[in-house]
PDB file of N, CA and C in Angstrom:
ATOM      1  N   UNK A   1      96.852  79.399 102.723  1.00  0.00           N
ATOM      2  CA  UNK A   1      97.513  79.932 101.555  1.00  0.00           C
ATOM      3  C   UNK A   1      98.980  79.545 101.621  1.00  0.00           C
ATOM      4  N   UNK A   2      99.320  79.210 100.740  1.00  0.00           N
ATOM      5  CA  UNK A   2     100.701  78.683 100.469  1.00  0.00           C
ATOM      6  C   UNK A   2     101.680  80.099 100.641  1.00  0.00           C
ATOM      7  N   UNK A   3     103.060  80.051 100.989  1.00  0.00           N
ATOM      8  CA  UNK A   3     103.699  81.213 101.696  1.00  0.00           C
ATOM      9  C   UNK A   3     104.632  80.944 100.365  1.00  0.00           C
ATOM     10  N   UNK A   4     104.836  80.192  99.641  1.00  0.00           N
ATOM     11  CA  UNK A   4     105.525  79.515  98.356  1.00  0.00           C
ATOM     12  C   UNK A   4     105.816  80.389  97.340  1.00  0.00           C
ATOM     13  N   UNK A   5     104.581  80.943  97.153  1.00  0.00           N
ATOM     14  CA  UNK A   5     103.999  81.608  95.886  1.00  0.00           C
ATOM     15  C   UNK A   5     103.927  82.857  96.252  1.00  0.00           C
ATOM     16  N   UNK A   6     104.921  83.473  95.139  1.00  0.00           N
ATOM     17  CA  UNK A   6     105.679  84.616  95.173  1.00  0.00           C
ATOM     18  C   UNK A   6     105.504  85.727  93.548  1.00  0.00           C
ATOM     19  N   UNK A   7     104.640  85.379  93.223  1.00  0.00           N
ATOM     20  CA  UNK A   7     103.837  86.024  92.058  1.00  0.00           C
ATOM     21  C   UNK A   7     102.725  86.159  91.752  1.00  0.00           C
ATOM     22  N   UNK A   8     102.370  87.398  91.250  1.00  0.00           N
ATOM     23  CA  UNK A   8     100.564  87.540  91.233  1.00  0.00           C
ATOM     24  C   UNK A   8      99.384  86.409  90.101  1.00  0.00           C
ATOM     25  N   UNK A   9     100.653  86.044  89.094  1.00  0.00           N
ATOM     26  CA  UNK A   9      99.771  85.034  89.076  1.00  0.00           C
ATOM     27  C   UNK A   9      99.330  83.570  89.202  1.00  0.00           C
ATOM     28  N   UNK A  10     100.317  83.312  90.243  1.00  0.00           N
ATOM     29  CA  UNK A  10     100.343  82.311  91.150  1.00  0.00           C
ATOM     30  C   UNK A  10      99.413  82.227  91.916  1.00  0.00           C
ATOM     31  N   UNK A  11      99.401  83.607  92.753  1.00  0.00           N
ATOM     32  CA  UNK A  11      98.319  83.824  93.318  1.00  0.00           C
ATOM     33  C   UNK A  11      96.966  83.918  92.920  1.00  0.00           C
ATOM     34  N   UNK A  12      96.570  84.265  91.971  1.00  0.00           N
ATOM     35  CA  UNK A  12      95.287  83.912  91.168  1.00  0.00           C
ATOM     36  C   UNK A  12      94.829  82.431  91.073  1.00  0.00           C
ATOM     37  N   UNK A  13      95.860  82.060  90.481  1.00  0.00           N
ATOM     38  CA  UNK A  13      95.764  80.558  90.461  1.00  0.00           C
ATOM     39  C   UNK A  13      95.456  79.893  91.575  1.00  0.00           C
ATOM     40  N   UNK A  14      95.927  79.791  92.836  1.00  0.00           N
ATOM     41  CA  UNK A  14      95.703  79.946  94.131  1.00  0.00           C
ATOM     42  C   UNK A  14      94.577  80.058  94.503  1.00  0.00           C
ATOM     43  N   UNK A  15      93.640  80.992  94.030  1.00  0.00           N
ATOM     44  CA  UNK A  15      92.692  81.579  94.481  1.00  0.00           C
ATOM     45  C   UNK A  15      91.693  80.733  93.833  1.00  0.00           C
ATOM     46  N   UNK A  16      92.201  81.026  92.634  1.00  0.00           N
ATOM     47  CA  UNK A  16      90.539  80.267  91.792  1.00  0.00           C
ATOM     48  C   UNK A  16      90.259  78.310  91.371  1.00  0.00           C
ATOM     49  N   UNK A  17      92.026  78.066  90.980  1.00  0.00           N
ATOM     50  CA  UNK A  17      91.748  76.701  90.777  1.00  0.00           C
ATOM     51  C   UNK A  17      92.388  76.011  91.856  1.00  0.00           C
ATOM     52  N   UNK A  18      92.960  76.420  92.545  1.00  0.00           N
ATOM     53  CA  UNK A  18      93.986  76.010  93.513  1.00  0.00           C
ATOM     54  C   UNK A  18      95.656  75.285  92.855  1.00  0.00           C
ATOM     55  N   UNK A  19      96.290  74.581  93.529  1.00  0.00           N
ATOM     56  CA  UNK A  19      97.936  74.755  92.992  1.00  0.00           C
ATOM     57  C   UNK A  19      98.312  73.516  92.860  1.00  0.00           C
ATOM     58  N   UNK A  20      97.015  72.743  92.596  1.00  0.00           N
ATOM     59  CA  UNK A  20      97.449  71.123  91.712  1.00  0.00           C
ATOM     60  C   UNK A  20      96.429  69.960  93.029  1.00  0.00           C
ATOM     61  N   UNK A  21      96.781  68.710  92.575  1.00  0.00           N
ATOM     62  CA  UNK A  21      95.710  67.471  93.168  1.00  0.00           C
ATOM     63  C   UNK A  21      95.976  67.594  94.782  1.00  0.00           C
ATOM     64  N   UNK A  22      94.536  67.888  95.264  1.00  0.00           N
ATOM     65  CA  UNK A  22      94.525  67.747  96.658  1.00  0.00           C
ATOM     66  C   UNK A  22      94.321  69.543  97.117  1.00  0.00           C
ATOM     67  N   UNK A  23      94.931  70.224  96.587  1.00  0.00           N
ATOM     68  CA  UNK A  23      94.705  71.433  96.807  1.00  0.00           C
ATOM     69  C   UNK A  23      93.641  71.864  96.284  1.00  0.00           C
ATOM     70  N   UNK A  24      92.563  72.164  97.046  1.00  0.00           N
ATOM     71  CA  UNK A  24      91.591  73.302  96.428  1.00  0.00           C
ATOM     72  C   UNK A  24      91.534  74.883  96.374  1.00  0.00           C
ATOM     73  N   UNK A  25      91.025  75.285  95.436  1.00  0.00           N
ATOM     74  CA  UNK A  25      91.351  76.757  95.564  1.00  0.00           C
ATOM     75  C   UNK A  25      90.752  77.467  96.916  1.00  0.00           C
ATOM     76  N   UNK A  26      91.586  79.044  97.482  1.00  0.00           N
ATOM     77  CA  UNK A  26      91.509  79.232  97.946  1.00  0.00           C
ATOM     78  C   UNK A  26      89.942  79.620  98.056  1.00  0.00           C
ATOM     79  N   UNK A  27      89.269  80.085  97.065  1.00  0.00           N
ATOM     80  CA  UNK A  27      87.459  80.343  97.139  1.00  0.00           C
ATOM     81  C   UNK A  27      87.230  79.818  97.138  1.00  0.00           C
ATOM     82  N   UNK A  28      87.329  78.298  97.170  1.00  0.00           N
ATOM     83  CA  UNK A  28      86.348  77.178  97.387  1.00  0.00           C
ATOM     84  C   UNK A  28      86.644  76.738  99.023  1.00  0.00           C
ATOM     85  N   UNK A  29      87.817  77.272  99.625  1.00  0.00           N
ATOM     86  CA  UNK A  29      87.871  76.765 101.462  1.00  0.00           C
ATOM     87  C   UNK A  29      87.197  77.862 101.557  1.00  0.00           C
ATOM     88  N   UNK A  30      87.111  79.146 101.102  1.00  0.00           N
ATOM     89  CA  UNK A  30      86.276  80.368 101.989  1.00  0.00           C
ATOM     90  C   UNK A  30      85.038  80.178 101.616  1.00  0.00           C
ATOM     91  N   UNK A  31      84.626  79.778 100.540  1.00  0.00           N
ATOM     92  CA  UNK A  31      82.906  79.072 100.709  1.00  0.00           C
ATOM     93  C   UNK A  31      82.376  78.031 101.109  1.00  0.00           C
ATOM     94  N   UNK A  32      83.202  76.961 101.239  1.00  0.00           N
ATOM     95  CA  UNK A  32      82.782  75.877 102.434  1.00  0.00           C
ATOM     96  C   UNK A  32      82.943  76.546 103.699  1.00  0.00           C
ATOM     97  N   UNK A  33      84.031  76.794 104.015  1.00  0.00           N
ATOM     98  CA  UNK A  33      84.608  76.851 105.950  1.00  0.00           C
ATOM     99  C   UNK A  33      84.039  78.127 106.192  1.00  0.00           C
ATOM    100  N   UNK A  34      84.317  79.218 105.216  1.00  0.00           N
ATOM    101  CA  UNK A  34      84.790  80.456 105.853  1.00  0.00           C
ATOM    102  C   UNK A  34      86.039  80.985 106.322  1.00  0.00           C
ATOM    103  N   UNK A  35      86.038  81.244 107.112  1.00  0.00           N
ATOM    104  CA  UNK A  35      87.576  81.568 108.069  1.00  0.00           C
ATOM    105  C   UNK A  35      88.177  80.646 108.931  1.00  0.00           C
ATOM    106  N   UNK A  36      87.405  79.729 108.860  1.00  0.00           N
ATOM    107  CA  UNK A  36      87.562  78.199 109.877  1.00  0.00           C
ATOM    108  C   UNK A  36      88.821  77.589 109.302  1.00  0.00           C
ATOM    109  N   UNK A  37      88.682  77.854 108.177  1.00  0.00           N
ATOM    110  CA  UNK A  37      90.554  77.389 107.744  1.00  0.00           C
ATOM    111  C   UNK A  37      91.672  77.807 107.893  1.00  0.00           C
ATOM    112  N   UNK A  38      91.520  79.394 108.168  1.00  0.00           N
ATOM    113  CA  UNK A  38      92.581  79.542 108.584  1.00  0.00           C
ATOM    114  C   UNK A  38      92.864  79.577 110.436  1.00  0.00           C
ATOM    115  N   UNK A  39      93.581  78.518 110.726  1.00  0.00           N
ATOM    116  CA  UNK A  39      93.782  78.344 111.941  1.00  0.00           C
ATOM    117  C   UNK A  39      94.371  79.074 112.831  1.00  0.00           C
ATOM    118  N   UNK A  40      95.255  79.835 112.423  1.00  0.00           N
ATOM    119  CA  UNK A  40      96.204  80.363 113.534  1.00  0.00           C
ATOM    120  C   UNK A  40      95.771  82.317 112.978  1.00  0.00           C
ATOM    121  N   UNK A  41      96.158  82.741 114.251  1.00  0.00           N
ATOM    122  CA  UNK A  41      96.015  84.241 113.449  1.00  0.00           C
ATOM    123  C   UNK A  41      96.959  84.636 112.517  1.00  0.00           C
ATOM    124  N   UNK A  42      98.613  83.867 112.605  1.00  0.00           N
ATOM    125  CA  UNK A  42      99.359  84.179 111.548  1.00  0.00           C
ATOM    126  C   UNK A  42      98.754  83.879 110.220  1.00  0.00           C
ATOM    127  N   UNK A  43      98.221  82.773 110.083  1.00  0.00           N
ATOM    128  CA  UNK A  43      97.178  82.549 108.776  1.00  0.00           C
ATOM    129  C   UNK A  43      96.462  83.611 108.344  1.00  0.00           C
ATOM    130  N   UNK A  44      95.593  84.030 109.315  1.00  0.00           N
ATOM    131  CA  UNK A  44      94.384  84.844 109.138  1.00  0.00           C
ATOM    132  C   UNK A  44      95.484  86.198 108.475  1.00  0.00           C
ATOM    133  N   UNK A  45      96.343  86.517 108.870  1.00  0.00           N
ATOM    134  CA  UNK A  45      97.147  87.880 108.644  1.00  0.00           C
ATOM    135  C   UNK A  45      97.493  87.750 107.728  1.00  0.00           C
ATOM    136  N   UNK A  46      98.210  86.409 107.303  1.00  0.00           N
ATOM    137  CA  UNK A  46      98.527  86.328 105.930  1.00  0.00           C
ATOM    138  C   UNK A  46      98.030  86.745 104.735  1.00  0.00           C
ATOM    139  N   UNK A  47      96.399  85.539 105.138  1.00  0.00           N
ATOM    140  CA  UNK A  47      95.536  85.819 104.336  1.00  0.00           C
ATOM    141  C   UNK A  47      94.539  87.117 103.836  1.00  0.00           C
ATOM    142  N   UNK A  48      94.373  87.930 104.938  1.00  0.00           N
ATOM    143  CA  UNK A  48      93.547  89.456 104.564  1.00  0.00           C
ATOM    144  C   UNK A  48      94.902  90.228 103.877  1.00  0.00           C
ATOM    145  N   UNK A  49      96.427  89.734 103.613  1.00  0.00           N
ATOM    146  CA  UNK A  49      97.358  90.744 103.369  1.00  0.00           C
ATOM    147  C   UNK A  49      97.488  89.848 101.773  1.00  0.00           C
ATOM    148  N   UNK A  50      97.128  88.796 101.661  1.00  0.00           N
ATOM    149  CA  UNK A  50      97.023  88.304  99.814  1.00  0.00           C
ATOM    150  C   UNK A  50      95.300  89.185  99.398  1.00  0.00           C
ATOM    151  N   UNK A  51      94.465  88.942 100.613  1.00  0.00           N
ATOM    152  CA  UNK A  51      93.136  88.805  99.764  1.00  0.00           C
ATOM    153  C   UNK A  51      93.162  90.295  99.219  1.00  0.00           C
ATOM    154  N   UNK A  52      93.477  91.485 100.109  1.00  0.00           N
ATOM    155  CA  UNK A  52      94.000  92.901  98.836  1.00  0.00           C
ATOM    156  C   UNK A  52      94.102  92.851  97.694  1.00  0.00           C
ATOM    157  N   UNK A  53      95.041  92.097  97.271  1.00  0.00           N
ATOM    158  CA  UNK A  53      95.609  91.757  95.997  1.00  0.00           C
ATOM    159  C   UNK A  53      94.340  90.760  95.181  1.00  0.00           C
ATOM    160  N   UNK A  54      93.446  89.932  95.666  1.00  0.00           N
ATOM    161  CA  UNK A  54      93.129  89.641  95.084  1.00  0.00           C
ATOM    162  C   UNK A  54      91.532  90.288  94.960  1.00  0.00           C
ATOM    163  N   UNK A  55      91.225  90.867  95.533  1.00  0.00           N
ATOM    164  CA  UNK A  55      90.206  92.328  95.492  1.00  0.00           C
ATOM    165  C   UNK A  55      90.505  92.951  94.519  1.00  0.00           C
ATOM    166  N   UNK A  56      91.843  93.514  94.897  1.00  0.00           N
ATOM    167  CA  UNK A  56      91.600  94.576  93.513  1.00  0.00           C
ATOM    168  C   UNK A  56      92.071  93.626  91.909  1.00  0.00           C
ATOM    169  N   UNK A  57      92.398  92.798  91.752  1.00  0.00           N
ATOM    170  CA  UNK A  57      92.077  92.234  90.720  1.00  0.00           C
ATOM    171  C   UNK A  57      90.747  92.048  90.372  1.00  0.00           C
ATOM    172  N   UNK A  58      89.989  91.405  91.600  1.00  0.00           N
ATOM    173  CA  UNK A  58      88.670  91.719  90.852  1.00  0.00           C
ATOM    174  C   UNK A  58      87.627  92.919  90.917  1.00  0.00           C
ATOM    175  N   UNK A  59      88.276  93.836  90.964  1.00  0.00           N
ATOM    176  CA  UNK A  59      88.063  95.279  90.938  1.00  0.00           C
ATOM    177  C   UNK A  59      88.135  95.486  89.765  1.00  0.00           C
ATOM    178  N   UNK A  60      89.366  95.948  89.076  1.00  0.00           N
ATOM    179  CA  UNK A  60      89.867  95.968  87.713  1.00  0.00           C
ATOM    180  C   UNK A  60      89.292  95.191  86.573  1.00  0.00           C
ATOM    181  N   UNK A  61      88.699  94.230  87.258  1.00  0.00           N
ATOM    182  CA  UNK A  61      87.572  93.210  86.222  1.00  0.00           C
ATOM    183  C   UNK A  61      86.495  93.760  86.246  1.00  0.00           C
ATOM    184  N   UNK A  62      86.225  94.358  87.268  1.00  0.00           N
ATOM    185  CA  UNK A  62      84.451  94.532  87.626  1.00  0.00           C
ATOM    186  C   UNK A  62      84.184  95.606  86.883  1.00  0.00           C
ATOM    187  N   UNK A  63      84.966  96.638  87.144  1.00  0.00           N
ATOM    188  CA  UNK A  63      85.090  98.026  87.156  1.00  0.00           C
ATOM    189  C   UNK A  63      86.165  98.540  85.725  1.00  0.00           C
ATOM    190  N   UNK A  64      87.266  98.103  85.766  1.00  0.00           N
ATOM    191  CA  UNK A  64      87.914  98.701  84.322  1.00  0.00           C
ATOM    192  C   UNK A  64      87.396  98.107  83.188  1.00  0.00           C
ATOM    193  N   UNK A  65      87.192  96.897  82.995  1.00  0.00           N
ATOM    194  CA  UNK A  65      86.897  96.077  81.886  1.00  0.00           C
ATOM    195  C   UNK A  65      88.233  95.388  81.824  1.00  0.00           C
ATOM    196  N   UNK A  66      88.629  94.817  82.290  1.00  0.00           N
ATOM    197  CA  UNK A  66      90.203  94.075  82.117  1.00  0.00           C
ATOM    198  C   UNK A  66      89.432  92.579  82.353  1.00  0.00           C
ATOM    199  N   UNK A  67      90.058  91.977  81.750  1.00  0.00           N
ATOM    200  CA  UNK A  67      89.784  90.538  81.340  1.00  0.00           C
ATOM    201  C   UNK A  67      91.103  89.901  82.859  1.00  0.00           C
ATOM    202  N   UNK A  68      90.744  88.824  83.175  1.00  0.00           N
ATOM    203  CA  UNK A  68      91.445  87.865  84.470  1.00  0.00           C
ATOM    204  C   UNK A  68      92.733  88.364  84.076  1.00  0.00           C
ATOM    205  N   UNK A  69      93.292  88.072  82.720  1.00  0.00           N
ATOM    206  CA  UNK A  69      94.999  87.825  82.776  1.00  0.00           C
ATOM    207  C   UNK A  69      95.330  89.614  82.424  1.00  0.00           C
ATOM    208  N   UNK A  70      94.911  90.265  81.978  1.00  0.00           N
ATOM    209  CA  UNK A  70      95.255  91.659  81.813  1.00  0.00           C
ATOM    210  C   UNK A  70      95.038  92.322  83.588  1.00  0.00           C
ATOM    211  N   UNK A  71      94.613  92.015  84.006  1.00  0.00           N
ATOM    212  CA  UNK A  71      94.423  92.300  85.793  1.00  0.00           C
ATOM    213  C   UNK A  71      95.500  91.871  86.504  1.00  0.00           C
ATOM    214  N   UNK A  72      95.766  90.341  86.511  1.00  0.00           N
ATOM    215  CA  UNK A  72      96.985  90.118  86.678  1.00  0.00           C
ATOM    216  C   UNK A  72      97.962  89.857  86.472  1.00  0.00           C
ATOM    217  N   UNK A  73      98.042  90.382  85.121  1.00  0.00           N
ATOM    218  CA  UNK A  73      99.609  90.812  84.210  1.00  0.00           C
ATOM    219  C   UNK A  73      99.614  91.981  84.382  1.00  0.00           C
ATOM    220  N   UNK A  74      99.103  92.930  84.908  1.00  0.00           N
ATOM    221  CA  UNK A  74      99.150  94.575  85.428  1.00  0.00           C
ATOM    222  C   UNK A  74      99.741  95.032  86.977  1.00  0.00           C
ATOM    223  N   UNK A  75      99.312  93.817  87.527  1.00  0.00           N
ATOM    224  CA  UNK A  75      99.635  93.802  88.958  1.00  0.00           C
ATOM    225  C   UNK A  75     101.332  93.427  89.236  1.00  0.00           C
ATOM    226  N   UNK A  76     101.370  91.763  88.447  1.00  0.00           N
ATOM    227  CA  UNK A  76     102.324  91.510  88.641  1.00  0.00           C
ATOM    228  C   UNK A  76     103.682  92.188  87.765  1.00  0.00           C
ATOM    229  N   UNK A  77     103.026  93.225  86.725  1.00  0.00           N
ATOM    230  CA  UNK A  77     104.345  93.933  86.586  1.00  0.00           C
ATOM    231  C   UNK A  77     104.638  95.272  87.640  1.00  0.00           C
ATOM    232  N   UNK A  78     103.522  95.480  87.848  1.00  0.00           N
ATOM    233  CA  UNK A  78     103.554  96.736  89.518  1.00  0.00           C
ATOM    234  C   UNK A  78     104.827  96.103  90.224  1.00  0.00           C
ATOM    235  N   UNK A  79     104.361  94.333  90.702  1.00  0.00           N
ATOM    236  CA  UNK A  79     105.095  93.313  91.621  1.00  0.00           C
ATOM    237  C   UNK A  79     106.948  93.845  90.964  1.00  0.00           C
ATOM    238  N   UNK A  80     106.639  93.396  90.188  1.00  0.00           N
ATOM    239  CA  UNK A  80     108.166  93.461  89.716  1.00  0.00           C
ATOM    240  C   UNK A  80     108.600  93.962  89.481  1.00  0.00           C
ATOM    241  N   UNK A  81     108.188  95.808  89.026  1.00  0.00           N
ATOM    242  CA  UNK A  81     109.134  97.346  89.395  1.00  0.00           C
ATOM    243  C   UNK A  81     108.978  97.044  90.850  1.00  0.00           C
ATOM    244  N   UNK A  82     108.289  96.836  91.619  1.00  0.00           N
ATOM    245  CA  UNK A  82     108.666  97.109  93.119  1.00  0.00           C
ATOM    246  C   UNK A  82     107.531  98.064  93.735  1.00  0.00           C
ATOM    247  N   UNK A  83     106.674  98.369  92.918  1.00  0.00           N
ATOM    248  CA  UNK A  83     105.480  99.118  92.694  1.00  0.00           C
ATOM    249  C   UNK A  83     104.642  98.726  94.596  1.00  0.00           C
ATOM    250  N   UNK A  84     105.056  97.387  94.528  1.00  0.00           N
ATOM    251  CA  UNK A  84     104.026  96.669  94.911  1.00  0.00           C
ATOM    252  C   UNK A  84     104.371  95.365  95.862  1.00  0.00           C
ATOM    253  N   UNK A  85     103.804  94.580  96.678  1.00  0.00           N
ATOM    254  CA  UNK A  85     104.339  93.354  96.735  1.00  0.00           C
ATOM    255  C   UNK A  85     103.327  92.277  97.433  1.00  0.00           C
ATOM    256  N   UNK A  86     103.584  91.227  97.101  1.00  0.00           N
ATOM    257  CA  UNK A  86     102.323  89.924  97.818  1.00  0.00           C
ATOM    258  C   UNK A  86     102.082  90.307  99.360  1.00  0.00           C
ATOM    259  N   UNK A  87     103.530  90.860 100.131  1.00  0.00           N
ATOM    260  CA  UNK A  87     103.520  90.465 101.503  1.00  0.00           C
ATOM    261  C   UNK A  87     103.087  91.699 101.733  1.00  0.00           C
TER     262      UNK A  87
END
């Protein structure tokens, strides 16, 4: 996961299409590899401290009825009162 990306819906993006040529999204390395990608445990920490965030987005989909961008246009205004944060 890119340490770059500093907004929730960056991070979505991230997740589902990945963040341009050569990058694949992050669900497509956790359904090939698994956890095999992330190499180091700082990775691994990183990553279970984004994948929260991206749980309960798809929580709020599953469960509220919120459509992708109302999930994370909800989050990332949490992000930006301070509600909340990526790290």
């Amino acid at each position: 996961m890119n340490r770059q990306v500093n907004t929730v819906p960056e991070l979505w993006k991230e997740w589902t299409v990945g963040l341009g040529p050569g990058n694949p999204s992050i669900r497509q390395l956790e359904a090939q590899y698994g956890p095999s990608w992330r190499t180091t445990s700082s990775a691994a920490n990183f990553f279970s401290r984004r994948l929260r965030i991206i749980n309960e987005i798809q929580r709020m989909i599953d469960f509220e009825g919120m459509s992708e961008e109302e999930a994370v246009n909800r989050l990332e205004m949490r992000r930006e009162q301070g509600v909340a944060a990526l790290n």
